[in-house]
C-alpha atoms as a PDB file:
ATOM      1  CA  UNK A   1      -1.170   2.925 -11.301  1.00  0.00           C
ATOM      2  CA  UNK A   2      -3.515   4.451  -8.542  1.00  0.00           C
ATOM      3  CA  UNK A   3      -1.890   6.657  -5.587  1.00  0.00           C
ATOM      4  CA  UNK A   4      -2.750   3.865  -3.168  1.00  0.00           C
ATOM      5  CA  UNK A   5      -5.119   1.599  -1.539  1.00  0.00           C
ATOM      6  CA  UNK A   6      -7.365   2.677   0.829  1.00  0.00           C
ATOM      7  CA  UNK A   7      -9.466   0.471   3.405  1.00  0.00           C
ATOM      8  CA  UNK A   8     -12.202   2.793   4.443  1.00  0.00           C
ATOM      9  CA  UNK A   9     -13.920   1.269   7.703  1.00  0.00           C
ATOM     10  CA  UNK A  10     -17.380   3.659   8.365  1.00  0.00           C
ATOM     11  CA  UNK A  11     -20.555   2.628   9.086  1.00  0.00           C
ATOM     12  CA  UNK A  12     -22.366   5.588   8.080  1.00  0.00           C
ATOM     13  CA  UNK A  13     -23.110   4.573   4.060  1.00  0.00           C
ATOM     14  CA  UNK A  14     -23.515   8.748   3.006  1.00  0.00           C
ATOM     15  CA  UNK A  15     -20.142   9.645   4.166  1.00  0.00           C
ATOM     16  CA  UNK A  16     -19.107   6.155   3.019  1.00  0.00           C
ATOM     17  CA  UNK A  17     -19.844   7.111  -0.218  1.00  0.00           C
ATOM     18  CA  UNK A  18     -19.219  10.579   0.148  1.00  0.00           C
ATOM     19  CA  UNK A  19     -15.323   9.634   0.969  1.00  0.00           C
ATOM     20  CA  UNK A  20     -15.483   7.004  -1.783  1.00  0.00           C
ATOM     21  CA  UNK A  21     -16.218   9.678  -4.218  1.00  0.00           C
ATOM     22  CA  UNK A  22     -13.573  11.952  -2.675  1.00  0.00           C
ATOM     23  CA  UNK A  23     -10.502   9.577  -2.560  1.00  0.00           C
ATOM     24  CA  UNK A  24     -11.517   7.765  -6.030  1.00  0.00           C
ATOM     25  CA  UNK A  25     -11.567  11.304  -7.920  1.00  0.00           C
ATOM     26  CA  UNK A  26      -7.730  11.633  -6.582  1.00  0.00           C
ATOM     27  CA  UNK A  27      -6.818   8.286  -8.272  1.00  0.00           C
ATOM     28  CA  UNK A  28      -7.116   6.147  -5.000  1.00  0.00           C
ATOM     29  CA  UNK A  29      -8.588   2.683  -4.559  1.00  0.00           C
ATOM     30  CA  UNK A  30     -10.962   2.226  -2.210  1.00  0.00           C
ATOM     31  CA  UNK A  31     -12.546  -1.161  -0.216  1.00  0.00           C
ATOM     32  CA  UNK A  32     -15.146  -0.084   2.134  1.00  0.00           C
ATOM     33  CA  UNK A  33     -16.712  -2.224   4.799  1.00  0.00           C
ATOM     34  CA  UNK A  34     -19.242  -1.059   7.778  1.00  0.00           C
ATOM     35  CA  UNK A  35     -17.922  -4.423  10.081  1.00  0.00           C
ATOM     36  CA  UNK A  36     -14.777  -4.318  11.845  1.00  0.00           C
ATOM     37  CA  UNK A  37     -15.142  -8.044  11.896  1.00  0.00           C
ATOM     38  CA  UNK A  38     -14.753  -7.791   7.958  1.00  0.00           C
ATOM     39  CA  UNK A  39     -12.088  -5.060   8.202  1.00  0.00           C
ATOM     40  CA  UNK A  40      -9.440  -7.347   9.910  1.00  0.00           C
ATOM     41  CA  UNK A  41     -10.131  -9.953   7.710  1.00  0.00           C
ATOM     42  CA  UNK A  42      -9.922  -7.504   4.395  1.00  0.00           C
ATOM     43  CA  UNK A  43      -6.706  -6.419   5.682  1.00  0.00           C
ATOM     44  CA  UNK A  44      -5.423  -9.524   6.073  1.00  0.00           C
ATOM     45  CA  UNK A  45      -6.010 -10.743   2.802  1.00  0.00           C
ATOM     46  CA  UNK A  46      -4.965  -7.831   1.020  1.00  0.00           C
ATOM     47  CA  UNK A  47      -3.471  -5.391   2.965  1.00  0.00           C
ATOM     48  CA  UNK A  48      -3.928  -1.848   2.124  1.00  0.00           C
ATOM     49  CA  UNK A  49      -1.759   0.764   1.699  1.00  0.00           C
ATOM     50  CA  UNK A  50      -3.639   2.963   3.900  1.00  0.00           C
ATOM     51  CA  UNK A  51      -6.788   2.251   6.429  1.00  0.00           C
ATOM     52  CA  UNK A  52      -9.729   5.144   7.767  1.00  0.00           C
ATOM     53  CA  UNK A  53     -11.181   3.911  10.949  1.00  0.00           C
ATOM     54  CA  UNK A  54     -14.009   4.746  12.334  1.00  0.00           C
ATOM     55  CA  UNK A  55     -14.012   4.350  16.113  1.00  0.00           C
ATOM     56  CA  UNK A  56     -17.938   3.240  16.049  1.00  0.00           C
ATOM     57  CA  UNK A  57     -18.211   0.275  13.806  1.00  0.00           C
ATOM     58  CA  UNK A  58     -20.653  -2.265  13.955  1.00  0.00           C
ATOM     59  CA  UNK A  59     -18.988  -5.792  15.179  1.00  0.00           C
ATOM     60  CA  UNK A  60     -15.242  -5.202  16.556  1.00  0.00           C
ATOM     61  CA  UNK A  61     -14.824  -1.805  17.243  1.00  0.00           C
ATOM     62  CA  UNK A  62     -12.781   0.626  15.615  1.00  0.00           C
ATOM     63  CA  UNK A  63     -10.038   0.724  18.591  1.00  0.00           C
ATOM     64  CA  UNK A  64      -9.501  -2.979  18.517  1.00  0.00           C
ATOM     65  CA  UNK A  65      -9.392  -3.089  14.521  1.00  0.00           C
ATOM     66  CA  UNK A  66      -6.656  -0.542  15.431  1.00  0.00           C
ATOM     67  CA  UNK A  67      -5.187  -2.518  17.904  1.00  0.00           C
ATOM     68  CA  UNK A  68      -5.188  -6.228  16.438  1.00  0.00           C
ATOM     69  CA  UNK A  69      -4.335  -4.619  12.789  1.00  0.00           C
ATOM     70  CA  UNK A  70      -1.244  -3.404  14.803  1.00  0.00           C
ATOM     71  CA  UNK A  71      -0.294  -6.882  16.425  1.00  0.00           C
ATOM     72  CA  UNK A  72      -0.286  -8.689  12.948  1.00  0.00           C
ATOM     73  CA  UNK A  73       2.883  -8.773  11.227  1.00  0.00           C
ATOM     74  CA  UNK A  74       1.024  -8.690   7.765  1.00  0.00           C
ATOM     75  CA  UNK A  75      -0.557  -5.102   8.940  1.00  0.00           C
ATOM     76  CA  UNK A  76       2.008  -3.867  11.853  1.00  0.00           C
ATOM     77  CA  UNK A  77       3.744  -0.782   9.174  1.00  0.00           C
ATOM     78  CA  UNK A  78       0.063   0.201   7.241  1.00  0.00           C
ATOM     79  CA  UNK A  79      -1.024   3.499   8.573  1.00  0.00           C
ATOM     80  CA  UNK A  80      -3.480   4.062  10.348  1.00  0.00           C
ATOM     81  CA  UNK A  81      -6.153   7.786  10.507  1.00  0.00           C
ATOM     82  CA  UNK A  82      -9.451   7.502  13.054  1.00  0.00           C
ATOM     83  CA  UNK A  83     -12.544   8.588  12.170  1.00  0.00           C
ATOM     84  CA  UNK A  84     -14.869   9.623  14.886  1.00  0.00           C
ATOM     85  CA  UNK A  85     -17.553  11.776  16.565  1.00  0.00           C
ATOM     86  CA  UNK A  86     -15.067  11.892  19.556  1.00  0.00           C
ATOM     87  CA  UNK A  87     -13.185  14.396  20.119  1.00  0.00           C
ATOM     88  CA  UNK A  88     -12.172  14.660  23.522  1.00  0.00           C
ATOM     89  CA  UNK A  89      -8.598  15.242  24.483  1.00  0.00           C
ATOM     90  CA  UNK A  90      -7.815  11.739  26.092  1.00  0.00           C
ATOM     91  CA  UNK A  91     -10.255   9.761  22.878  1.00  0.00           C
ATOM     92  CA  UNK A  92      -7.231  11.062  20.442  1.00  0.00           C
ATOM     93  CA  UNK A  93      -4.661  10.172  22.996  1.00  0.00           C
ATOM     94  CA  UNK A  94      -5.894   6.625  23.516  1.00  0.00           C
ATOM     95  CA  UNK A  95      -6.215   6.438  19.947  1.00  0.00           C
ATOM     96  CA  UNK A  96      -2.622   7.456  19.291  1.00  0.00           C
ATOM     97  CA  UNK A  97      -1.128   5.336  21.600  1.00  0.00           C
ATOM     98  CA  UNK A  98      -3.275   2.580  20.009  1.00  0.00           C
ATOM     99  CA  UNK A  99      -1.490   2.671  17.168  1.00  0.00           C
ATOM    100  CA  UNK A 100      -3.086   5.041  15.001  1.00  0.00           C
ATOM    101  CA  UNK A 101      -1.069   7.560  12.891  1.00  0.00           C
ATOM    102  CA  UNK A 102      -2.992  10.727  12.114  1.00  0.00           C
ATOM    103  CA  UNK A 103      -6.767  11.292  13.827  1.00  0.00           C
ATOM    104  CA  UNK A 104      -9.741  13.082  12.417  1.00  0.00           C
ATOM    105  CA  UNK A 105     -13.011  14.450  14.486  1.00  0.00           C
ATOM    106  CA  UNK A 106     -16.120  14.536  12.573  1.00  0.00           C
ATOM    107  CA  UNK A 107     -17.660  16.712  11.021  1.00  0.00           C
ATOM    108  CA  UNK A 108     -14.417  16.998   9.175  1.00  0.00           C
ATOM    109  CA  UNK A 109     -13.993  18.388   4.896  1.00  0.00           C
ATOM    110  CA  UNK A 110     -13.465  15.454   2.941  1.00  0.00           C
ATOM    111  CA  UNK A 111     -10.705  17.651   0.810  1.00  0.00           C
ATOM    112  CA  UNK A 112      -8.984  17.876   4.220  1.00  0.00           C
ATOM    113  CA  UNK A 113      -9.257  14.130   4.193  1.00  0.00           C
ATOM    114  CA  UNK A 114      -7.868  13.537   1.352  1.00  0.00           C
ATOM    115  CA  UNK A 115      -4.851  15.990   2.066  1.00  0.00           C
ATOM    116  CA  UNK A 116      -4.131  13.868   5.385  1.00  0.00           C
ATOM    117  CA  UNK A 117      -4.036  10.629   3.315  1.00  0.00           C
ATOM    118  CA  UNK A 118      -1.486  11.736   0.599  1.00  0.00           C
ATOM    119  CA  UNK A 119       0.580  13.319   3.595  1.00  0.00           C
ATOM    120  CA  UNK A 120       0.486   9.768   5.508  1.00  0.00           C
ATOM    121  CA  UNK A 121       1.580   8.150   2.616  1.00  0.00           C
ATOM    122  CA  UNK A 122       4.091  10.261   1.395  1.00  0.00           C
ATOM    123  CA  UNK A 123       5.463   9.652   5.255  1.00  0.00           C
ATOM    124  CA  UNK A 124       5.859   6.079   4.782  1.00  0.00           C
ATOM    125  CA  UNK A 125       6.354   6.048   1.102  1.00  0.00           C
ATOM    126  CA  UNK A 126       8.254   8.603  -0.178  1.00  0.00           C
ATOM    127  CA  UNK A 127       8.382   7.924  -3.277  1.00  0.00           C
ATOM    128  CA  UNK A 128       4.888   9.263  -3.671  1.00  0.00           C
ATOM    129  CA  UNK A 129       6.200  12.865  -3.356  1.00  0.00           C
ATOM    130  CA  UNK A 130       8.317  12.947  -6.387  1.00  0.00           C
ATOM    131  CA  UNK A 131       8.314  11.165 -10.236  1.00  0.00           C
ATOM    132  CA  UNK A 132      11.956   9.109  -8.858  1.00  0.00           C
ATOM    133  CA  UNK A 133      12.259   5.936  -7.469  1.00  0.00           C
ATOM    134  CA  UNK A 134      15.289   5.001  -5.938  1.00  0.00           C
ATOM    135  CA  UNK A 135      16.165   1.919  -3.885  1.00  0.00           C
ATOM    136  CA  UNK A 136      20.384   0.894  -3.775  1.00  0.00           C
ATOM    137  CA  UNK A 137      21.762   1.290  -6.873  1.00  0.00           C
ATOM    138  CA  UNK A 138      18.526   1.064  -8.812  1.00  0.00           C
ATOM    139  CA  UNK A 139      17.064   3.899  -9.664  1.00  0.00           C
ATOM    140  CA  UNK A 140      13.717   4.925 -11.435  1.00  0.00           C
ATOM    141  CA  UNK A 141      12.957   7.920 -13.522  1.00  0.00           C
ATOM    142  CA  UNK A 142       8.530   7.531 -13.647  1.00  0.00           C
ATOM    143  CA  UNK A 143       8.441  11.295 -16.147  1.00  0.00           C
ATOM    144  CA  UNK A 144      10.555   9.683 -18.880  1.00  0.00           C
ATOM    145  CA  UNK A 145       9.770   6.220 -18.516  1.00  0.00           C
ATOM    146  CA  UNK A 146      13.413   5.123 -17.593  1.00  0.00           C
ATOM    147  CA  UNK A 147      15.241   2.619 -15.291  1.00  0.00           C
ATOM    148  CA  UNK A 148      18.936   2.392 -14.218  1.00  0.00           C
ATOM    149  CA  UNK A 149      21.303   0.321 -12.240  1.00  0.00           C
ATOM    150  CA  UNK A 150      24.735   1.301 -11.441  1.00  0.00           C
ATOM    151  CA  UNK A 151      24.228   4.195 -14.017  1.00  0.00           C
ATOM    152  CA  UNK A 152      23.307   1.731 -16.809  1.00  0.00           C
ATOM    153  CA  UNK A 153      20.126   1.959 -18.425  1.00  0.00           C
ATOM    154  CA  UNK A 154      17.823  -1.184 -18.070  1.00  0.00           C
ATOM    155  CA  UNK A 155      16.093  -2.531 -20.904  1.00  0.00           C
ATOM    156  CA  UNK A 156      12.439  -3.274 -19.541  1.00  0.00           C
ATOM    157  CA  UNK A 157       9.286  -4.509 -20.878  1.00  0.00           C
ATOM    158  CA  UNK A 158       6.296  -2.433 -20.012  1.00  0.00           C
ATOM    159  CA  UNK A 159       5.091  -4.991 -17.542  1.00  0.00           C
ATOM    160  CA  UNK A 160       8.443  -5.392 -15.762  1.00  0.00           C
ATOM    161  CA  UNK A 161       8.793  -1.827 -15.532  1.00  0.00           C
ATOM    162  CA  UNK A 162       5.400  -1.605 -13.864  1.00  0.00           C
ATOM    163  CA  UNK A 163       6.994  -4.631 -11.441  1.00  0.00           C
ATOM    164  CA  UNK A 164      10.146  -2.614 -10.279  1.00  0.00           C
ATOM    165  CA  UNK A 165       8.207   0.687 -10.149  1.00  0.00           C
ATOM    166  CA  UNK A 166       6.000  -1.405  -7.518  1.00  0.00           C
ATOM    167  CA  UNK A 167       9.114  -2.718  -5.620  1.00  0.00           C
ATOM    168  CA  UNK A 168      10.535   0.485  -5.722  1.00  0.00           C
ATOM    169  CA  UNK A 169       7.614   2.106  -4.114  1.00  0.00           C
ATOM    170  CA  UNK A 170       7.798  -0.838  -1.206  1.00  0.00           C
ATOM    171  CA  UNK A 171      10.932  -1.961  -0.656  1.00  0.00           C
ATOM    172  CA  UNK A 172      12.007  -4.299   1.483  1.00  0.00           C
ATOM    173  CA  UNK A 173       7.622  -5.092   1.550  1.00  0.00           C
ATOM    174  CA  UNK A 174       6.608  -9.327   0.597  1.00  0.00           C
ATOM    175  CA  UNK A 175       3.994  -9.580  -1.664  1.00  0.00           C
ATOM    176  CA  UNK A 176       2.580 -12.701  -2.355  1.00  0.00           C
ATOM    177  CA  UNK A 177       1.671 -13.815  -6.546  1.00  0.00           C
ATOM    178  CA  UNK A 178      -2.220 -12.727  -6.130  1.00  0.00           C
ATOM    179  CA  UNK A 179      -1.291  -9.378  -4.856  1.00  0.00           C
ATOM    180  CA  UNK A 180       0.936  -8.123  -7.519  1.00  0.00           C
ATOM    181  CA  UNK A 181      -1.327  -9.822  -9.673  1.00  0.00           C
ATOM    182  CA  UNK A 182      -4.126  -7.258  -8.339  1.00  0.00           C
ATOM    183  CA  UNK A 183      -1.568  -4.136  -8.169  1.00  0.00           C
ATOM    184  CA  UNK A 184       0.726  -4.980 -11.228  1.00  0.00           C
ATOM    185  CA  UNK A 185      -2.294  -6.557 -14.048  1.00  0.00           C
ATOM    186  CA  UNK A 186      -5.176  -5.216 -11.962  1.00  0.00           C
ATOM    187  CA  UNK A 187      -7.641  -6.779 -10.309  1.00  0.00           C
ATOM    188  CA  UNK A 188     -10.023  -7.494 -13.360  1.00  0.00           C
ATOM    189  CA  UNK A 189      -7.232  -9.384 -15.174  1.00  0.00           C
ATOM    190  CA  UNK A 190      -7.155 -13.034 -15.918  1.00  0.00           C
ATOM    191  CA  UNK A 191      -3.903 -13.451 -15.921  1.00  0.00           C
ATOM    192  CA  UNK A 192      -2.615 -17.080 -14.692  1.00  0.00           C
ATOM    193  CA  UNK A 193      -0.265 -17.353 -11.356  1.00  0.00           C
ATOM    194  CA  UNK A 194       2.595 -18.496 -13.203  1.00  0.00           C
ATOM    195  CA  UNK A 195       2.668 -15.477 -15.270  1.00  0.00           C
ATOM    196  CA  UNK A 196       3.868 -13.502 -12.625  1.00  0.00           C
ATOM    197  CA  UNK A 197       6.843 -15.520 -11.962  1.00  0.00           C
ATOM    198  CA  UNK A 198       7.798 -15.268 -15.852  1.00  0.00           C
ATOM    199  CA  UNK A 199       8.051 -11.471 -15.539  1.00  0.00           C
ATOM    200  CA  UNK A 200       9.586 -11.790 -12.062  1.00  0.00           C
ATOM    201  CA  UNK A 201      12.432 -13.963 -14.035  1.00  0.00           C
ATOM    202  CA  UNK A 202      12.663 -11.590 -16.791  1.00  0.00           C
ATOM    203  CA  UNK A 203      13.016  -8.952 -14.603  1.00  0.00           C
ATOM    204  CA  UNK A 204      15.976  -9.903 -12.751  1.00  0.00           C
ATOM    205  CA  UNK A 205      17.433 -10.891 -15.882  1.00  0.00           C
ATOM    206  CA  UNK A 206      17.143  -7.256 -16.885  1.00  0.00           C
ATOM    207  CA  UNK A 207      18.014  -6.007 -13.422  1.00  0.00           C
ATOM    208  CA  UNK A 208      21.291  -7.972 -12.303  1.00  0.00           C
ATOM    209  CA  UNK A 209      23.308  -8.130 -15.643  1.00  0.00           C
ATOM    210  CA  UNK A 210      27.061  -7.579 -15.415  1.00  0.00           C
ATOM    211  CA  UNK A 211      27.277 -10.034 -12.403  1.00  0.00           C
ATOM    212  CA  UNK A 212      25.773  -7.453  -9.769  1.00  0.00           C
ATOM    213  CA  UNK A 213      23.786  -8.991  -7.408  1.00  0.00           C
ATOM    214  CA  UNK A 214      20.323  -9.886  -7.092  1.00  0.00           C
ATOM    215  CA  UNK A 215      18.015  -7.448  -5.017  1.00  0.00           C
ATOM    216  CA  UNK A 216      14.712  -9.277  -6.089  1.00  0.00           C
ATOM    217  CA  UNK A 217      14.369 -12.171  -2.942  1.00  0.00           C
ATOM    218  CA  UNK A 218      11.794 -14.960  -3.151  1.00  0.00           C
ATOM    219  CA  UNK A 219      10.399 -16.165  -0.049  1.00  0.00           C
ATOM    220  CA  UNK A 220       9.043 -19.409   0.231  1.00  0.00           C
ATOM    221  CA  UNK A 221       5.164 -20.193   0.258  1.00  0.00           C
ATOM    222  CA  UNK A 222       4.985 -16.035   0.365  1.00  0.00           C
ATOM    223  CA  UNK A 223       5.920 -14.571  -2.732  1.00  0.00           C
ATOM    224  CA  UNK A 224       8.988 -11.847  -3.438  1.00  0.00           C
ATOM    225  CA  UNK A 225      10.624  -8.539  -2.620  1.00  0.00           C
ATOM    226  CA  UNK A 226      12.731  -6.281  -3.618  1.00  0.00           C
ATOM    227  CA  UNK A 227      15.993  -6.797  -0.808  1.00  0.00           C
ATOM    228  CA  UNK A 228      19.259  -5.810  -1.566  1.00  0.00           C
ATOM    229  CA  UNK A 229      20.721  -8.584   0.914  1.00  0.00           C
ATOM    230  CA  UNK A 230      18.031 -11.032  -1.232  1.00  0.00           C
ATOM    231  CA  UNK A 231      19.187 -14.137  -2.802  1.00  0.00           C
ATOM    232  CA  UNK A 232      16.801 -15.809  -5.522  1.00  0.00           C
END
């Protein structure tokens, strides 16, 4: 599994693909789009795990992205680092209080890039940081390959193991069928809808044995989570 998914928003296509190059070599996905227009509606669809902003975007500008991206539920909690050419004390203040989370003033080193995108994320997820996963009583050894729950060891199929380790990494986070399908099986994969909800089953068989309760919640027309007050 990649580090993350990045939405890079820049129209300039050399440090587009300069970035790219950067962030993929570090085991990061990466959507680019020049058109802030195209942004929102990327990050709708899919939302990232992290987005880079440029302030001066063709279409919607890289403020309002910021500033819509922060209204929608679906986008409210993804984090947020400007890009831009301006770097005047009260630019990165109204950018802050937009919403953003970290800001960057060009010309900036893309390996100082990077760096502030695996601290971001480590911020919000944690998990990153360290090879354990650990979310109530579940927990999630990623070195040896090993689950728990309540000290018990889970038996796990490779794909439901790749499931939890995704839950574990978002917890509490709703992700709809397509989207595990694109995180979990990848995005080249043919894999059918349905399949996903076979796993899902087989993984909270695996998951709530002994009568303990089940943390894996299914929300209607939206897809699942992993909620410790969920009900299936």
């Amino acid at each position: 599994m990649s580090k993350g998914r990045v939405l890079l928003v820049e129209d300039d296509r050399a440090l587009a693909e300069l970035l790219t190059y950067n962030l993929e070599r570090e085991e990061y996905e990466v959507s680019h789009t020049p058109d802030g227009d195209e942004a929102l509606m990327l990050a709708q669809e899919n939302p990232p795990d992290l987005v880079l902003l440029d302030w001066m975007i063709e279409g919607v500008s890289g403020i309002e992205v910021c500033r819509r991206l922060r209204r929608s539920s679906a986008t409210a909690n993804v984090p947020i680092i400007m890009l831009t050419a301006r770097g005047e004390e009260a630019d990165r203040v109204r950018g802050l209080e937009t919403g953003a989370d970290d800001y960057m003033t060009k010309p900036f080193s893309p390996r100082e890039l990077v760096a502030r995108v695996g601290a971001v994320l480590r911020r919000v997820r944690p998990a990153l940081a360290g090879e354990r996963l650990n979310y109530a009583d579940v927990e999630m050894d990623i070195a040896s390959h090993k689950a728990r729950r309540g000290g018990e060891t889970l038996q796990l199929g490779p794909t439901e193991f790749r499931l939890l380790r995704h839950f574990l990494e978002h917890p509490g986070r709703v992700f709809s069928r397509e989207r595990l399908l694109d995180s979990v099986w990848g995005q080249d994969s043919d894999i059918e809808l349905r399949t996903v909800d076979v796993h899902i089953r087989r993984l909270r068989k695996a998951i709530n044995t002994g009568g303990r309760s089940d943390i894996i919640r299914t929300v209607r027309s939206a897809g699942y989570a992993l909620d410790n007050e969920g009900r299936a």
